[in-house]
Protein backbone atom coordinates (compact mmCIF):
# COMPACT_ATOMS: atom_id res chain seq x y z
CA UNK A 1 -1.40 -10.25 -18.03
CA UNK A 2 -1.97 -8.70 -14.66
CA UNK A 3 -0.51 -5.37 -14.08
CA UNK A 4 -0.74 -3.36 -10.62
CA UNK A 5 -0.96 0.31 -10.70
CA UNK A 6 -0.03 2.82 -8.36
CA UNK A 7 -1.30 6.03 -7.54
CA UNK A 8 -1.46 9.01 -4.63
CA UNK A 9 2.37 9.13 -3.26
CA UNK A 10 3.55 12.63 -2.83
CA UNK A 11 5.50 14.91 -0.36
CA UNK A 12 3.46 15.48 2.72
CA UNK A 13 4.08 17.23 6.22
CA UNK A 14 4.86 15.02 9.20
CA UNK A 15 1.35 14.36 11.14
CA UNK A 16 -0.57 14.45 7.95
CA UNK A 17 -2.48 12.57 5.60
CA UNK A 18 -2.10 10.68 2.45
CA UNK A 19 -4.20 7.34 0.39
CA UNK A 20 -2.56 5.74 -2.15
CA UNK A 21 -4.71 3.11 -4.24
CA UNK A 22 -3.75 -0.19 -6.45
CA UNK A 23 -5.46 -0.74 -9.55
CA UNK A 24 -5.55 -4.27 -10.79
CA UNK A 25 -6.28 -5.62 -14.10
CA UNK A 26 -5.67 -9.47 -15.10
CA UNK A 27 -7.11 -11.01 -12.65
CA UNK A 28 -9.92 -12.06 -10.85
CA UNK A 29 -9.31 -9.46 -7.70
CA UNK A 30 -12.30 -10.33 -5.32
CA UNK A 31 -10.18 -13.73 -4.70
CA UNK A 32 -6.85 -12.27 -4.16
CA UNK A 33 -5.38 -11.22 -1.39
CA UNK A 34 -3.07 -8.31 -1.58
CA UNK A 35 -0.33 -6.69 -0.09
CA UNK A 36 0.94 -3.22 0.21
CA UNK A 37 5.10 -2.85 0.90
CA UNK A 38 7.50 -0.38 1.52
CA UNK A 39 11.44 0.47 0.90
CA UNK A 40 13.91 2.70 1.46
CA UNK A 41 17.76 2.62 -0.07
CA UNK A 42 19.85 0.26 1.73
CA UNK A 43 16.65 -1.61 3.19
CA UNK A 44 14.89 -4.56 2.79
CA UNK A 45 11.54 -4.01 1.21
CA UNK A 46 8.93 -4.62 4.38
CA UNK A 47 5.18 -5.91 4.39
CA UNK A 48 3.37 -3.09 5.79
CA UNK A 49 -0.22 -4.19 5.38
CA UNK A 50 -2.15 -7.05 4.14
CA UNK A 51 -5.63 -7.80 3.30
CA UNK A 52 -7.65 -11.45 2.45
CA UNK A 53 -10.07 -11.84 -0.37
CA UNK A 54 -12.24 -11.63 2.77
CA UNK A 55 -11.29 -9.21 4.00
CA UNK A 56 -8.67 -9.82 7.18
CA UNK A 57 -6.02 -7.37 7.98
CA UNK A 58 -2.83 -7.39 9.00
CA UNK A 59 -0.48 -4.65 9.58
CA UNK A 60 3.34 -3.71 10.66
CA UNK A 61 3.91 -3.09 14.18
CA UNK A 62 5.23 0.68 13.29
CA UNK A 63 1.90 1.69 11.63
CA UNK A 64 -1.09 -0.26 13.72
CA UNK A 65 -3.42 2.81 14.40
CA UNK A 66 -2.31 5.07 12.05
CA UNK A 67 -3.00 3.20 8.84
CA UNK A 68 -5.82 1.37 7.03
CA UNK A 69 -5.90 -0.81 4.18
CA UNK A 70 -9.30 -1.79 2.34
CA UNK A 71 -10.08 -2.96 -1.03
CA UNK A 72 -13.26 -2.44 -3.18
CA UNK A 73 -13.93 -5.23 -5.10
CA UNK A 74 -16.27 -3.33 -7.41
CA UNK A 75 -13.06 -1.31 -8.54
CA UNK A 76 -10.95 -3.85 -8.45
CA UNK A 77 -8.64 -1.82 -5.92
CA UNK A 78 -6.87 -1.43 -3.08
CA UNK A 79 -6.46 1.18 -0.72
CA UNK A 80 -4.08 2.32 2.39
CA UNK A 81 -4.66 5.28 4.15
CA UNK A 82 -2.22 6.64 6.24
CA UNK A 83 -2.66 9.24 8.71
CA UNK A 84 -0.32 11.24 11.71
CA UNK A 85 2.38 10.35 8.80
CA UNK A 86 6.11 10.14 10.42
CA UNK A 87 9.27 11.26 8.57
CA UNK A 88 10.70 7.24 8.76
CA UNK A 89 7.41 6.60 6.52
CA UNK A 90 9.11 7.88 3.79
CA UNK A 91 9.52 5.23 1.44
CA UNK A 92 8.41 3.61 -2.26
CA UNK A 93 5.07 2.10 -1.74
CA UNK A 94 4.48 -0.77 -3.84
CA UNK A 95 1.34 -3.04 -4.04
CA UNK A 96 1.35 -6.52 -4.72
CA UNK A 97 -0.94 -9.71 -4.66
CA UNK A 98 -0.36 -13.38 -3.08
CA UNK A 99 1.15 -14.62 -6.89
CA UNK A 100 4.14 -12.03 -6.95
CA UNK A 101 3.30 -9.73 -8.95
CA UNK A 102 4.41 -5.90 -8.33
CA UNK A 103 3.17 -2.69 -9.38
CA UNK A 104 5.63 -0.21 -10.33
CA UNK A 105 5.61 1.89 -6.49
CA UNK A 106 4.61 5.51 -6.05
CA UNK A 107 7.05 7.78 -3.45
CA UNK A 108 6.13 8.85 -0.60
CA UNK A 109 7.73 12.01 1.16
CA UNK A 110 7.16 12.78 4.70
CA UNK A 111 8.72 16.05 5.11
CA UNK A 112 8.43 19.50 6.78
């Protein structure tokens, strides 16, 4: 059974700082790629970063320069780091890999 777990959301003042991780178990993770999305009530959930099992990445227009994703195999985890955070980040961050399955989203609060 693979379950995705995430961690690190929280309430954070606009321009700051924030990683959230994925945790996967059930799977062989160095061969998946995986996804991190975001939504907000009333909106679609959006892709806002992606990374290959070798390591390509791809991210939303909105957050090119200001956020990284990265995985370490060894852990079996995935990362995004967001910095200069904006208010209209705040969202439910969810992780997921290329066979649909969905962690269970941590918040995120950009907020003065």
């Amino acid at each position: 059974q693979v379950l995705l777990v995430e961690s690190g959301g929280g309430l954070v003042q606009p321009g700051g700082p924030l990683r959230l991780s994925c945790v996967a178990s059930g799977m062989i993770f160095s061969i998946n790629d995986m996804n991190w999305y975001r939504q907000t009530p009333g909106k679609s959930r959006e892709l806002v970063a992606l990374i290959t099992s070798s390591g390509i990445t791809r991210y939303q227009e909105s957050v090119k320069g200001r956020f990284t994703i990265s995985r370490d195999n060894a852990k079996n985890t995935v990362y995004l780091q967001m910095n200069s955070l904006k208010p209209e980040d705040t969202a439910v961050y969810s992780c997921s890999d290329a066979y649909g399955h969905w962690g269970q989203g941590t918040q995120v609060t950009v907020s003065s």
